[in-house]
C-alpha atoms as a PDB file:
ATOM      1  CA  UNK A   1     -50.432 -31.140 -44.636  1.00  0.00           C
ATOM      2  CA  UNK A   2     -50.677 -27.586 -46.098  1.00  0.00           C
ATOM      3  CA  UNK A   3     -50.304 -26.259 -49.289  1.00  0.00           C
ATOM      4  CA  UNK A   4     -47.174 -25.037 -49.958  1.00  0.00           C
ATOM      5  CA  UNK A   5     -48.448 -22.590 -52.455  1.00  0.00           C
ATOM      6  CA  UNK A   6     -50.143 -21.576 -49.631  1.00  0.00           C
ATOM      7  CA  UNK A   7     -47.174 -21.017 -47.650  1.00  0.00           C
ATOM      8  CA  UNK A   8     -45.918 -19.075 -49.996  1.00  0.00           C
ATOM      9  CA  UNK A   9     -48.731 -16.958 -50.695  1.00  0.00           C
ATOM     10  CA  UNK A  10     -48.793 -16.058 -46.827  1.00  0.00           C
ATOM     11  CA  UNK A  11     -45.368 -15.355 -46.481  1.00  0.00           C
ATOM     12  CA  UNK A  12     -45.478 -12.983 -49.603  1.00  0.00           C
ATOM     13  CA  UNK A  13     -48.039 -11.208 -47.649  1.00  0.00           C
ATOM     14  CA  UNK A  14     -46.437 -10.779 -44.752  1.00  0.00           C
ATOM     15  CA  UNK A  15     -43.067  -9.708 -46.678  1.00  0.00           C
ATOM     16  CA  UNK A  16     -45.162  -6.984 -48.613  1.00  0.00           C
ATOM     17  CA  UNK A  17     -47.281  -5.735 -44.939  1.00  0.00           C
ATOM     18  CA  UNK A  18     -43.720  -4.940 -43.131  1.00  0.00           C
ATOM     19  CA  UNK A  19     -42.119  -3.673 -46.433  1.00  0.00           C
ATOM     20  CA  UNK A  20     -45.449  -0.991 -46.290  1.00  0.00           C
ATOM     21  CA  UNK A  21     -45.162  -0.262 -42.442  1.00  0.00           C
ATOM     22  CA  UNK A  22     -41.470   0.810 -43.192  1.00  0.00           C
ATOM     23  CA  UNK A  23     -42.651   2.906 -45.943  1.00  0.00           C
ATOM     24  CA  UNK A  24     -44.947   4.846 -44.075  1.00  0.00           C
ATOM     25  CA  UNK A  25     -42.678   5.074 -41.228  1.00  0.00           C
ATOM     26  CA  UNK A  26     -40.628   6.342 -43.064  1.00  0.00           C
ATOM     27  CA  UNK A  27     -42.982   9.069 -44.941  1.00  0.00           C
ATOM     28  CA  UNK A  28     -44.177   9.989 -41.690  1.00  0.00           C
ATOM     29  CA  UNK A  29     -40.829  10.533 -40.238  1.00  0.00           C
ATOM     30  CA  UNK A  30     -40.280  12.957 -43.162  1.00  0.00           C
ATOM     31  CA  UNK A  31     -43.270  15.041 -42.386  1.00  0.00           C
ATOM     32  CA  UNK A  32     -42.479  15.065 -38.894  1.00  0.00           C
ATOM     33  CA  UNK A  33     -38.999  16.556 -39.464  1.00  0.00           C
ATOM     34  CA  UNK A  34     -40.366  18.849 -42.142  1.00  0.00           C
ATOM     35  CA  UNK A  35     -42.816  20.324 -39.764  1.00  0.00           C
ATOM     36  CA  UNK A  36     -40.418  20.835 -36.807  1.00  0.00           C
ATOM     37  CA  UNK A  37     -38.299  22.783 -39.272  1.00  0.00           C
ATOM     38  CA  UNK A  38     -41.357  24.821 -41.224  1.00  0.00           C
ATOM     39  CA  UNK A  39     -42.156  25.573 -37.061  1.00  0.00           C
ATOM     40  CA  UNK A  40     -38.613  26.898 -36.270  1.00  0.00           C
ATOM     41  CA  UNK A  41     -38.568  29.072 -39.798  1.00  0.00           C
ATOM     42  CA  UNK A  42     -41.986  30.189 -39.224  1.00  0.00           C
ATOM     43  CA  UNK A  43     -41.932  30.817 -35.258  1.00  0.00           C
ATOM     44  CA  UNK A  44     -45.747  30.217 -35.469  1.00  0.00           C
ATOM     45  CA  UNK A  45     -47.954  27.353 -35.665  1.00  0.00           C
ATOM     46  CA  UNK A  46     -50.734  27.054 -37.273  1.00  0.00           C
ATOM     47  CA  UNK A  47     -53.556  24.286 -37.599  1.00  0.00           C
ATOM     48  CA  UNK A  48     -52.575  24.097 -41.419  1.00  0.00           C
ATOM     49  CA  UNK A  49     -49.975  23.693 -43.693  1.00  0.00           C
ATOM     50  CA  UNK A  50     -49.828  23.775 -46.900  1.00  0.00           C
ATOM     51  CA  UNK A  51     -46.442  22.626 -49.375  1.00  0.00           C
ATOM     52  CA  UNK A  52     -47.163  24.370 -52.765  1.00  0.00           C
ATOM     53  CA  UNK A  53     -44.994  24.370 -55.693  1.00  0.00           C
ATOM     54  CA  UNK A  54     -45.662  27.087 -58.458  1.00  0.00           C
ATOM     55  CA  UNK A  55     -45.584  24.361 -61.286  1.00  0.00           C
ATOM     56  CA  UNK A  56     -48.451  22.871 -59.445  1.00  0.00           C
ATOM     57  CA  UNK A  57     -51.523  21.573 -61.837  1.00  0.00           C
ATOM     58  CA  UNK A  58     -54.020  23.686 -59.404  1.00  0.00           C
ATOM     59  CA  UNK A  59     -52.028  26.889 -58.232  1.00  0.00           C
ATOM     60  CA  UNK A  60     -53.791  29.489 -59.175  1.00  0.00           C
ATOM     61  CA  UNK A  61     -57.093  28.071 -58.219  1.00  0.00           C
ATOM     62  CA  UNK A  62     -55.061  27.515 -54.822  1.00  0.00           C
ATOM     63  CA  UNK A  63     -53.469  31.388 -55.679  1.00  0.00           C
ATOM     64  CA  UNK A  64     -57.130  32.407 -55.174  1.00  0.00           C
ATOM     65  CA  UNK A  65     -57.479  30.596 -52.139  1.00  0.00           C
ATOM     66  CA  UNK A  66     -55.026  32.080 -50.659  1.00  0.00           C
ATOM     67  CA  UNK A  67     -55.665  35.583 -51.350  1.00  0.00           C
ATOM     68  CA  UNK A  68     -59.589  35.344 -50.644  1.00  0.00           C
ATOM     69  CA  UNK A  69     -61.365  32.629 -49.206  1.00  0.00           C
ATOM     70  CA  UNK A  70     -58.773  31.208 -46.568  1.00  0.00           C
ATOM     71  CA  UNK A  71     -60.707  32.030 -43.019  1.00  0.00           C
ATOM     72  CA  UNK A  72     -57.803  31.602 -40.900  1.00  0.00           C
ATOM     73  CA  UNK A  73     -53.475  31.918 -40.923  1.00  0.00           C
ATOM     74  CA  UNK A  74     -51.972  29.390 -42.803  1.00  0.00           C
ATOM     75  CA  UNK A  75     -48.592  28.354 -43.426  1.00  0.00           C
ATOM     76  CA  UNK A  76     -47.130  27.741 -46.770  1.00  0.00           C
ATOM     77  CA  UNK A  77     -44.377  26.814 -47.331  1.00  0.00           C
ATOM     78  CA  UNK A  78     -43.487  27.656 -51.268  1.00  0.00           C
ATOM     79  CA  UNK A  79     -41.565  26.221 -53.633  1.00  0.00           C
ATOM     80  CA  UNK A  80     -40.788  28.495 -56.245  1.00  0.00           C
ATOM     81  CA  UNK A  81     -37.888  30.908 -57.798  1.00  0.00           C
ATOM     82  CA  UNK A  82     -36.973  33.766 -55.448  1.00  0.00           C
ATOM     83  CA  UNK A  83     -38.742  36.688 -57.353  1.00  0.00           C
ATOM     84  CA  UNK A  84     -41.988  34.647 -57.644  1.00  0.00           C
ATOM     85  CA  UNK A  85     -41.342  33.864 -53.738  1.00  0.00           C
ATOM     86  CA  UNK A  86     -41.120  37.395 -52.969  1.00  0.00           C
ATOM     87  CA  UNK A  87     -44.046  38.560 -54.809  1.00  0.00           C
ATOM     88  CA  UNK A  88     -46.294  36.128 -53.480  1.00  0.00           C
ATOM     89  CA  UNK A  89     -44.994  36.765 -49.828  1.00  0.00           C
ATOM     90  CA  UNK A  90     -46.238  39.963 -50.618  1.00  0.00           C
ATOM     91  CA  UNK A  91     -49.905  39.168 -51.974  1.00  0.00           C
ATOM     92  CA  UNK A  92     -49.777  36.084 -49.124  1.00  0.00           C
ATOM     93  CA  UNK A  93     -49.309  39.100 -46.144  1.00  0.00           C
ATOM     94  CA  UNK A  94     -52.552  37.117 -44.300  1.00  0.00           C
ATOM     95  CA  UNK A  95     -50.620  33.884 -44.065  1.00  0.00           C
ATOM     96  CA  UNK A  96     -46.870  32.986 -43.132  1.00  0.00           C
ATOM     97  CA  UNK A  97     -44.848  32.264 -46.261  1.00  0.00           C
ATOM     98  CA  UNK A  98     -41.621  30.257 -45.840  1.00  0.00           C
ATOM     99  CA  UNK A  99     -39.127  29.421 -48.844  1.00  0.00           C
ATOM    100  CA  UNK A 100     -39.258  25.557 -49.001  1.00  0.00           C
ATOM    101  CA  UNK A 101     -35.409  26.125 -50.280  1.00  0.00           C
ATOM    102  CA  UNK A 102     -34.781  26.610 -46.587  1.00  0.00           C
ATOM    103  CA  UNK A 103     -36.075  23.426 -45.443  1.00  0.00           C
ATOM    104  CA  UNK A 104     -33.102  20.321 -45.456  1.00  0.00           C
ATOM    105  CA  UNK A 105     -35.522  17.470 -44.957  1.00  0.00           C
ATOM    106  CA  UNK A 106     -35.194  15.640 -47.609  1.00  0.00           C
ATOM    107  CA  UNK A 107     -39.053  14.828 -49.718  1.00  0.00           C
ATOM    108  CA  UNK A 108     -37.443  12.395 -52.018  1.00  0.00           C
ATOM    109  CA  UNK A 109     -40.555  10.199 -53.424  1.00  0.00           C
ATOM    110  CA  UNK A 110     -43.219  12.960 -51.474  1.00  0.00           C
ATOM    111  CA  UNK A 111     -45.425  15.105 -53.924  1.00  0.00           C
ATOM    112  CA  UNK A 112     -44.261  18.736 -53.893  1.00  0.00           C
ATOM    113  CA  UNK A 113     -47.813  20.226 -53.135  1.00  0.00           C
ATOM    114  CA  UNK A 114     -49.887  18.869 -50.144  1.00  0.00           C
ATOM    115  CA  UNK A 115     -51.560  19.638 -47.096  1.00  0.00           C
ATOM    116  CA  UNK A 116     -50.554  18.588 -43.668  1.00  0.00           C
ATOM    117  CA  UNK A 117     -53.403  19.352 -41.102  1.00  0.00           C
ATOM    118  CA  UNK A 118     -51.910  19.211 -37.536  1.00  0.00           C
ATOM    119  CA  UNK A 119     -54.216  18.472 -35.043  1.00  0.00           C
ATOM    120  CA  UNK A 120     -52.293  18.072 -31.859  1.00  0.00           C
ATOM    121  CA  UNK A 121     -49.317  16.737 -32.694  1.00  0.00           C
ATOM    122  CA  UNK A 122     -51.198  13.948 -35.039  1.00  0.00           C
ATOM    123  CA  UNK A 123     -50.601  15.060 -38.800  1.00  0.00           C
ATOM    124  CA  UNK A 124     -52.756  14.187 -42.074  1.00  0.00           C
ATOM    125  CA  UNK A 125     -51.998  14.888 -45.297  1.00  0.00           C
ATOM    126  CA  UNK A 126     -53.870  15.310 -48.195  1.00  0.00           C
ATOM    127  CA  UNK A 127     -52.748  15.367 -51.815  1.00  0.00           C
ATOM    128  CA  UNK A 128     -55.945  16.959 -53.691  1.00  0.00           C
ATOM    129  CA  UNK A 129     -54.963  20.544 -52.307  1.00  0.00           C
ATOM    130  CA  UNK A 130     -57.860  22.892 -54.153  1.00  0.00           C
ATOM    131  CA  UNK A 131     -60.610  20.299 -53.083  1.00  0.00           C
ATOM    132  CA  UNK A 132     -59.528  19.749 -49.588  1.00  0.00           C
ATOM    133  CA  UNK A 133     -59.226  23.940 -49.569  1.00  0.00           C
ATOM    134  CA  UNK A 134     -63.099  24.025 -51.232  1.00  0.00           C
ATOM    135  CA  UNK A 135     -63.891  22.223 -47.755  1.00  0.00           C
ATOM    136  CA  UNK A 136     -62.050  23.354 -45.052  1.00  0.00           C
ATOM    137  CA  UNK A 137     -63.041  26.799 -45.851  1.00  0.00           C
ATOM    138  CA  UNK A 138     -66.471  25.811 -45.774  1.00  0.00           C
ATOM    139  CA  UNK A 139     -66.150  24.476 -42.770  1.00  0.00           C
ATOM    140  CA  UNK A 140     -64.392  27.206 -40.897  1.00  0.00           C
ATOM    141  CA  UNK A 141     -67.090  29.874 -42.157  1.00  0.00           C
END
């Protein structure tokens, strides 16, 4: 006979696999409706983009980025108070800059800054923005 610790031990597993597949269906859902709206805002699209908030722990080493080492158009889609928005839509003029107060998908339990990388209609994200940056540039060059 089996174990019924056993049993148990399976069926926790399989409880804990489908409550992660909804999860990240449900993540990835998000994304995907956050970057049909960033593409109607923007009317562009663009291999990256990039969800920054100004309270960010790396903005201005991603500030820098932005304003020098980028090789191509980005899209970024900032969080921040109106007169920083504006000022840094300004500095930003190389890349498209969209208010993230304009977006209505909700990012409940998302991190505020992040990088999406679309690559034909398949999306990654990355969460350690100024090293994935360091990279790509690098790369592009």
């Amino acid at each position: 006979m089996t174990d019924p610790f056993f049993l148990c031990t399976l069926l926790w597993f399989a409880l804990s696999i489908a409550a992660l597949a909804r999860l990240r269906r449900r993540d990835r859902q998000a994304i995907q409706a956050q970057i049909r709206q960033v593409g109607q805002l923007a009317d562009e699209t663009n291999e990256l983009i990039l969800f920054l908030d100004y309270s960010a722990p790396g903005f201005k080493e991603i500030d820098a980025f932005l304003l020098t080492d980028m090789p191509g158009r980005v899209t970024v889609v900032f969080h921040a108070p109106q007169w920083l928005f504006a000022a840094k839509a300004k500095r930003w003029e190389r890349h498209c800059v969209v208010s993230a107060d304009c977006l209505n998908a909700s990012s409940s339990g998302m991190t505020p800054t992040r990088v999406v990388l679309d690559k034909g209609g398949k999306y990654r994200v990355f969460y350690e923005v100024p090293a994935f940056l360091k990279l790509w540039s690098r790369s592009k060059m």
